[in-house]
N, C-alpha and C. Protein backbone atom coordinates (compact mmCIF):
# COMPACT_ATOMS: atom_id res chain seq x y z
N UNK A 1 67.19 78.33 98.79
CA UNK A 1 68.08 78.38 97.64
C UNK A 1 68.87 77.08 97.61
N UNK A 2 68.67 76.61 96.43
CA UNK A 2 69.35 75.45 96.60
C UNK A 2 71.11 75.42 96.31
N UNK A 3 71.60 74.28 96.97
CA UNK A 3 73.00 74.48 97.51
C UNK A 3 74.26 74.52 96.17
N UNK A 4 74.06 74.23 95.30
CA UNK A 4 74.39 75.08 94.29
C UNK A 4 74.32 76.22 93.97
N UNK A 5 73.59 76.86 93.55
CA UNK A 5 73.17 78.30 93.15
C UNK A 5 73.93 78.99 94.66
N UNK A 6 73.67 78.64 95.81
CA UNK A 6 74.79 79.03 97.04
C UNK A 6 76.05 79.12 96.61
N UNK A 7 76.41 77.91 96.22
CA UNK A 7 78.04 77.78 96.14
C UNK A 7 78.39 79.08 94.83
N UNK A 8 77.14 79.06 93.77
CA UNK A 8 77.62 80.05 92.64
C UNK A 8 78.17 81.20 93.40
N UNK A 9 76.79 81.79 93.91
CA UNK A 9 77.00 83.17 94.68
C UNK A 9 78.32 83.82 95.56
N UNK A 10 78.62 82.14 96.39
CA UNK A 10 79.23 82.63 97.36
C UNK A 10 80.65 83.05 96.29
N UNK A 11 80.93 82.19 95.13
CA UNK A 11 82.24 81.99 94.10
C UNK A 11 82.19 83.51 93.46
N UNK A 12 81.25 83.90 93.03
CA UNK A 12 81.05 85.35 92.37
C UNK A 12 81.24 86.45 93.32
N UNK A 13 80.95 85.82 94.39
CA UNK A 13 81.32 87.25 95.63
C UNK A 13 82.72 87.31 96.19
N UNK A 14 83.56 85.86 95.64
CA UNK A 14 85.16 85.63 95.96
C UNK A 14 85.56 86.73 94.65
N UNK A 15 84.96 86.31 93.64
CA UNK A 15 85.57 86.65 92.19
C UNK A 15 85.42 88.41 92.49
N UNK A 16 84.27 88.79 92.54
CA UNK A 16 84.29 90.47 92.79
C UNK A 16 85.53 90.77 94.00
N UNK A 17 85.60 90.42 94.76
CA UNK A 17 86.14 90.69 96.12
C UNK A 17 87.99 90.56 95.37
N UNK A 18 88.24 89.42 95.11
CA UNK A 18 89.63 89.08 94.28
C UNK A 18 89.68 90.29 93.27
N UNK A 19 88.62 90.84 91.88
CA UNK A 19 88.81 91.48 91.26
C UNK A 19 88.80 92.61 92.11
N UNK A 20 88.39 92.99 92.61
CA UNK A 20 88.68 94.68 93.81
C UNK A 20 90.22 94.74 94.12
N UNK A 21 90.44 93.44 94.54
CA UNK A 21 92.13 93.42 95.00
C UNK A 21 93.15 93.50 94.42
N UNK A 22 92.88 92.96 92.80
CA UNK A 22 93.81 92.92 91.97
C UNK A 22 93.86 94.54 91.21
N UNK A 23 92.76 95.41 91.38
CA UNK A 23 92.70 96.71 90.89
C UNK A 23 93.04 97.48 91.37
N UNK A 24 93.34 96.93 92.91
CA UNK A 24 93.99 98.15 94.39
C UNK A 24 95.57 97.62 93.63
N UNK A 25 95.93 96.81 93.64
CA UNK A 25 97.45 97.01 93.48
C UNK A 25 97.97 97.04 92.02
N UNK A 26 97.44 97.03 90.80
CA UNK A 26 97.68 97.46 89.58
C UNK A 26 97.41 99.34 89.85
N UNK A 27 96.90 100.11 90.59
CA UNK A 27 96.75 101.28 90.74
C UNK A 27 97.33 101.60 91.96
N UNK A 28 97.74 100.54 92.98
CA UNK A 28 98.92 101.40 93.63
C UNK A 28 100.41 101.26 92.96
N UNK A 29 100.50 100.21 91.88
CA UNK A 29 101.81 99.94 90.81
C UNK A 29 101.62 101.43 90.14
N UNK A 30 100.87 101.71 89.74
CA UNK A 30 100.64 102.83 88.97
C UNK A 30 101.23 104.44 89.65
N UNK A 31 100.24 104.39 90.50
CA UNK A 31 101.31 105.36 91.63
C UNK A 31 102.34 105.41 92.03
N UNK A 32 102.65 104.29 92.61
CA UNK A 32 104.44 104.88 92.79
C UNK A 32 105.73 104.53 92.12
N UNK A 33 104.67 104.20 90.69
CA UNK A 33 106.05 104.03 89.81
C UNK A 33 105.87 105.69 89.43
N UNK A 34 104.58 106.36 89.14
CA UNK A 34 104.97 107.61 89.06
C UNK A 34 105.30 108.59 89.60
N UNK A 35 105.46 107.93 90.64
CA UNK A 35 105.75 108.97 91.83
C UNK A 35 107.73 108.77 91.69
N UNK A 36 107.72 107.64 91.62
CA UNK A 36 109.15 107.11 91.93
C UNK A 36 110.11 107.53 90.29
N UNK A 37 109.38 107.61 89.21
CA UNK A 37 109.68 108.39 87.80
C UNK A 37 110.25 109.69 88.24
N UNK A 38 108.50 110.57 88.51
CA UNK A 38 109.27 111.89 88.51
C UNK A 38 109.74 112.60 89.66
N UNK A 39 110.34 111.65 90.82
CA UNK A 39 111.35 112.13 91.98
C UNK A 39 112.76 111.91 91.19
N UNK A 40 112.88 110.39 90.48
CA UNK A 40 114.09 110.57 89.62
C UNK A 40 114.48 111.54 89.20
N UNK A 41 113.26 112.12 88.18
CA UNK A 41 113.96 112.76 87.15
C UNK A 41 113.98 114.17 87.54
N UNK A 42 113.76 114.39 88.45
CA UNK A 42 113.53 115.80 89.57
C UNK A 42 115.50 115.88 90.07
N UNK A 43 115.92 114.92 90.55
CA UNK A 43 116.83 114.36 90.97
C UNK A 43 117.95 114.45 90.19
N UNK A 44 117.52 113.46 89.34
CA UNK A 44 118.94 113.25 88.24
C UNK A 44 118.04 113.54 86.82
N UNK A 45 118.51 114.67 86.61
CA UNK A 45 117.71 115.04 85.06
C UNK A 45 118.70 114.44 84.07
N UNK A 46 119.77 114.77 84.48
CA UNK A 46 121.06 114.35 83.30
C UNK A 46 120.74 112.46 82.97
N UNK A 47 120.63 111.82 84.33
CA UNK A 47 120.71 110.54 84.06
C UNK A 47 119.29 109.86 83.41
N UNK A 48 117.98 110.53 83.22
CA UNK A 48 117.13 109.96 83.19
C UNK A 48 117.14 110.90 81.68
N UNK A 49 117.48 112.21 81.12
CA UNK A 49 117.84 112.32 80.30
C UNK A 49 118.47 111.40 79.37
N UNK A 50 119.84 110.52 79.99
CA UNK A 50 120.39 109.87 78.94
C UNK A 50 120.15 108.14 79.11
N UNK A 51 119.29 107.95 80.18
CA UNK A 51 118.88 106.44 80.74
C UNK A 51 117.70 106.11 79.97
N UNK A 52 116.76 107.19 79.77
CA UNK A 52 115.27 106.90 79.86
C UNK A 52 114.41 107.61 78.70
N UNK A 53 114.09 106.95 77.44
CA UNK A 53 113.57 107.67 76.04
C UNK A 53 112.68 108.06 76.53
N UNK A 54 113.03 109.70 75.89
CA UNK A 54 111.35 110.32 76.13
C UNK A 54 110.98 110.66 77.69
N UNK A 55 111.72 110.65 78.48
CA UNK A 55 111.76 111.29 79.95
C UNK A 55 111.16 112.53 79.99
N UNK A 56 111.49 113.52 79.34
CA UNK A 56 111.09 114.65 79.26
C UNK A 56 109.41 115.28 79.00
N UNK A 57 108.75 114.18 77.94
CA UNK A 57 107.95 114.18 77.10
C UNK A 57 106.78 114.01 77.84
N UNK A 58 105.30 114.71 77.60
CA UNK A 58 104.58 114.14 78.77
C UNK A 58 103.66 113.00 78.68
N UNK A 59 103.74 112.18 77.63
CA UNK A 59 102.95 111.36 77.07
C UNK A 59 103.66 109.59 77.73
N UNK A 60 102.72 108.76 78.24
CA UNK A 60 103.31 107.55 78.69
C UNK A 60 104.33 106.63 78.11
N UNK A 61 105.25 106.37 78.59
CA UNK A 61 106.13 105.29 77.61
C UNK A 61 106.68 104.33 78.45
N UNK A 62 106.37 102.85 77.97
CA UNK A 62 107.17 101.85 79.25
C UNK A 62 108.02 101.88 79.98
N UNK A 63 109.38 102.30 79.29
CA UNK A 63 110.57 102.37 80.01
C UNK A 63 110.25 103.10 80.71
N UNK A 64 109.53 104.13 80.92
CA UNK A 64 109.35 104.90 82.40
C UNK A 64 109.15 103.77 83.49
N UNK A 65 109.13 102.85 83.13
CA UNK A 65 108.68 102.05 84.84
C UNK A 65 109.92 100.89 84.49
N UNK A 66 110.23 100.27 83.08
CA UNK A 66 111.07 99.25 82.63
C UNK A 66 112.65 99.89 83.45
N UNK A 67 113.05 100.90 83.25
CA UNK A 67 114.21 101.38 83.85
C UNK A 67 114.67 101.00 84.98
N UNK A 68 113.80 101.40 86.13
CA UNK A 68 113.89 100.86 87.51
C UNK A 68 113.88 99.54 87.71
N UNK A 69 113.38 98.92 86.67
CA UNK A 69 112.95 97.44 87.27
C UNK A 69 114.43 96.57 86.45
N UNK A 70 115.47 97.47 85.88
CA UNK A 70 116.54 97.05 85.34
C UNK A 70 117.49 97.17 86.40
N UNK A 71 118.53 95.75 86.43
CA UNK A 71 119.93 96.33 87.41
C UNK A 71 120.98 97.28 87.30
N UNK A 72 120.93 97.90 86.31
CA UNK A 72 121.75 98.87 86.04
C UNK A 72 121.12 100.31 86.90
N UNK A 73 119.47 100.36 86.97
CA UNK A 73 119.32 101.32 87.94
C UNK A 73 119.65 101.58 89.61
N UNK A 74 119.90 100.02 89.90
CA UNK A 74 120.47 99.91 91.37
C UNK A 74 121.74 100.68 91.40
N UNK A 75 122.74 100.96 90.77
CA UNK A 75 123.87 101.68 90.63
C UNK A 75 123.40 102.79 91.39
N UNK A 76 122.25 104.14 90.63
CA UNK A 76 122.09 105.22 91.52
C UNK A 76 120.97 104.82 91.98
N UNK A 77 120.22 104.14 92.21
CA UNK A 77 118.89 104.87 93.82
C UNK A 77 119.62 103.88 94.53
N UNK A 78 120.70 103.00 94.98
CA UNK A 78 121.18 102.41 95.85
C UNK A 78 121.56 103.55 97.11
N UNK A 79 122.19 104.74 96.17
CA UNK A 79 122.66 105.81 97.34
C UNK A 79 121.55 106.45 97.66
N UNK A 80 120.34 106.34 97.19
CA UNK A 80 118.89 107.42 97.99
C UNK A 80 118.16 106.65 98.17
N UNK A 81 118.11 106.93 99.39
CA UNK A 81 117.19 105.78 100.86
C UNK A 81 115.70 105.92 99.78
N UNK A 82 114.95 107.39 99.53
CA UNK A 82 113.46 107.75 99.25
C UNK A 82 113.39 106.40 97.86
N UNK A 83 114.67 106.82 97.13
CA UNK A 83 113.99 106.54 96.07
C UNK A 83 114.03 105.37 95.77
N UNK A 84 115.50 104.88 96.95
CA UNK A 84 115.55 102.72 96.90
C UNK A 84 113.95 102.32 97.52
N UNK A 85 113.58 102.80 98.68
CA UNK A 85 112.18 102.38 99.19
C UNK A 85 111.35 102.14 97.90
N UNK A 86 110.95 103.49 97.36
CA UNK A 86 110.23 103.70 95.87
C UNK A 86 110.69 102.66 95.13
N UNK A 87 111.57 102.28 94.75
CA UNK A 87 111.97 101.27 94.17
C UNK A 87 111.55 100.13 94.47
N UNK A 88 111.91 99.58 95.63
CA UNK A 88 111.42 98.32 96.14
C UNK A 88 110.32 98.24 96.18
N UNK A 89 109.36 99.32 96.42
CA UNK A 89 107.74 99.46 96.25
C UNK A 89 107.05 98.41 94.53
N UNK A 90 107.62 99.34 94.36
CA UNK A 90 107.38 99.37 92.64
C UNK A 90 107.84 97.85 92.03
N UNK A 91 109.17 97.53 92.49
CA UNK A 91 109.32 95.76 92.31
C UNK A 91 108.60 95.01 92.70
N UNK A 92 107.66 94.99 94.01
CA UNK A 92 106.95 93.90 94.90
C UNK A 92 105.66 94.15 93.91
N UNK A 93 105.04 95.48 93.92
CA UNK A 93 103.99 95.60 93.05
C UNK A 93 103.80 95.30 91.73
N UNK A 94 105.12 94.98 91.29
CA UNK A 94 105.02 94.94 89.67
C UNK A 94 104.98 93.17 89.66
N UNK A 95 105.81 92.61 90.41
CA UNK A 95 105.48 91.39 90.75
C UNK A 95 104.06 90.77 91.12
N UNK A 96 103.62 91.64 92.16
CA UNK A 96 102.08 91.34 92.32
C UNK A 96 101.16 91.33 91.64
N UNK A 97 101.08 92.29 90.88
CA UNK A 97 100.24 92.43 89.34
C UNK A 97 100.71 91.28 88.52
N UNK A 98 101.56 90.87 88.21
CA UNK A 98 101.70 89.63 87.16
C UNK A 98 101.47 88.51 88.32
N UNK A 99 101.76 88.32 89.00
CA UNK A 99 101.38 86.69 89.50
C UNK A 99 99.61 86.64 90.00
N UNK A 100 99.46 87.88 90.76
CA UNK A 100 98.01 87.66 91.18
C UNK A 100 96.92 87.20 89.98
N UNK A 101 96.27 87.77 88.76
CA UNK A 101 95.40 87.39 88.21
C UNK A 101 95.55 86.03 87.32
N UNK A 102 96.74 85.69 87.32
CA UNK A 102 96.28 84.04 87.11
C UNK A 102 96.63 82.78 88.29
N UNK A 103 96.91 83.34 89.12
CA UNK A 103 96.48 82.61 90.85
C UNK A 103 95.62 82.88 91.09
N UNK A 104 94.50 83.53 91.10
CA UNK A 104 93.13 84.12 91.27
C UNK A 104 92.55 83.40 90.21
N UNK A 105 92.33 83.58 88.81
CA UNK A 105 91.77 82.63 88.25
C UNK A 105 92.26 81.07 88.33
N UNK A 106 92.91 80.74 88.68
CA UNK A 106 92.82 79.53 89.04
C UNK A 106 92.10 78.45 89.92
N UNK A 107 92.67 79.92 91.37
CA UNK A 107 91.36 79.63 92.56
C UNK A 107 90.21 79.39 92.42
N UNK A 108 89.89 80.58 91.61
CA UNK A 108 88.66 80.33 91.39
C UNK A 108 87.93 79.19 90.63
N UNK A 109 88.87 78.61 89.82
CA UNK A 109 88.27 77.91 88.75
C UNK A 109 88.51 76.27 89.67
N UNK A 110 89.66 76.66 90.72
CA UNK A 110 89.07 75.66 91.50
C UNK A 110 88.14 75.14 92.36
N UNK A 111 87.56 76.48 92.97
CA UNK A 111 86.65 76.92 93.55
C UNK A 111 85.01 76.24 92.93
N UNK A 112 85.16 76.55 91.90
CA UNK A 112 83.93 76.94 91.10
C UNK A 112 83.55 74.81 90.87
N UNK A 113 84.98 74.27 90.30
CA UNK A 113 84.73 73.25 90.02
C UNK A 113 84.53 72.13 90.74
N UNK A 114 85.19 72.39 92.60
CA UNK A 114 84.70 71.54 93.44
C UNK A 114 83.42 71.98 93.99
């Protein structure tokens, strides 16, 4: 095989391997923001009642995850160890999902072009 068509392969087997990684943590973002939602609102019904549109409702809506990731929610999960962890979970991951897939395409496209 000539040493091109190598270098393709080996770049497409980074690219699958990178895309696997970036789908493990957009679906562990997914999890424990919902996990970390409805311990809130298990918790503080009143506050996620008057914090969070549509809390109640069972249909998806951003602010279910936008809330937490606001400083005004540090006020209450500052006092609950479960749900500051959950919290901090959910910040690193929500971070990770936006920076990883265009550092990954980049790599790659550096990859690809040397």
């Amino acid at each position: 095989m000539p040493a091109s068509v190598q270098h393709l392969v080996n770049t497409m087997s980074e690219a699958y391997q990178f895309l696997a990684l970036v789908l493990f943590v957009w679906f562990a973002c997914l999890i424990q923001s919902h996990r970390l939602f409805y311990k809130f609102r298990a918790k503080y019904p009143e506050i996620a009642q008057r914090e969070i549109p549509r809390a109640f409702e069972t249909y998806e809506h951003p602010e279910k995850l936008i809330y937490f990731l606001r400083p005004k929610s540090r006020e209450v999960l500052r006092n609950d160890p479960e749900l500051w962890w959950l919290r901090q979970q959910v910040k690193f991951l929500t971070i990770l999902s936006v920076i990883m897939p265009p550092a990954g395409i980049v790599y790659l496209l550096r990859t690809v072009i040397s």
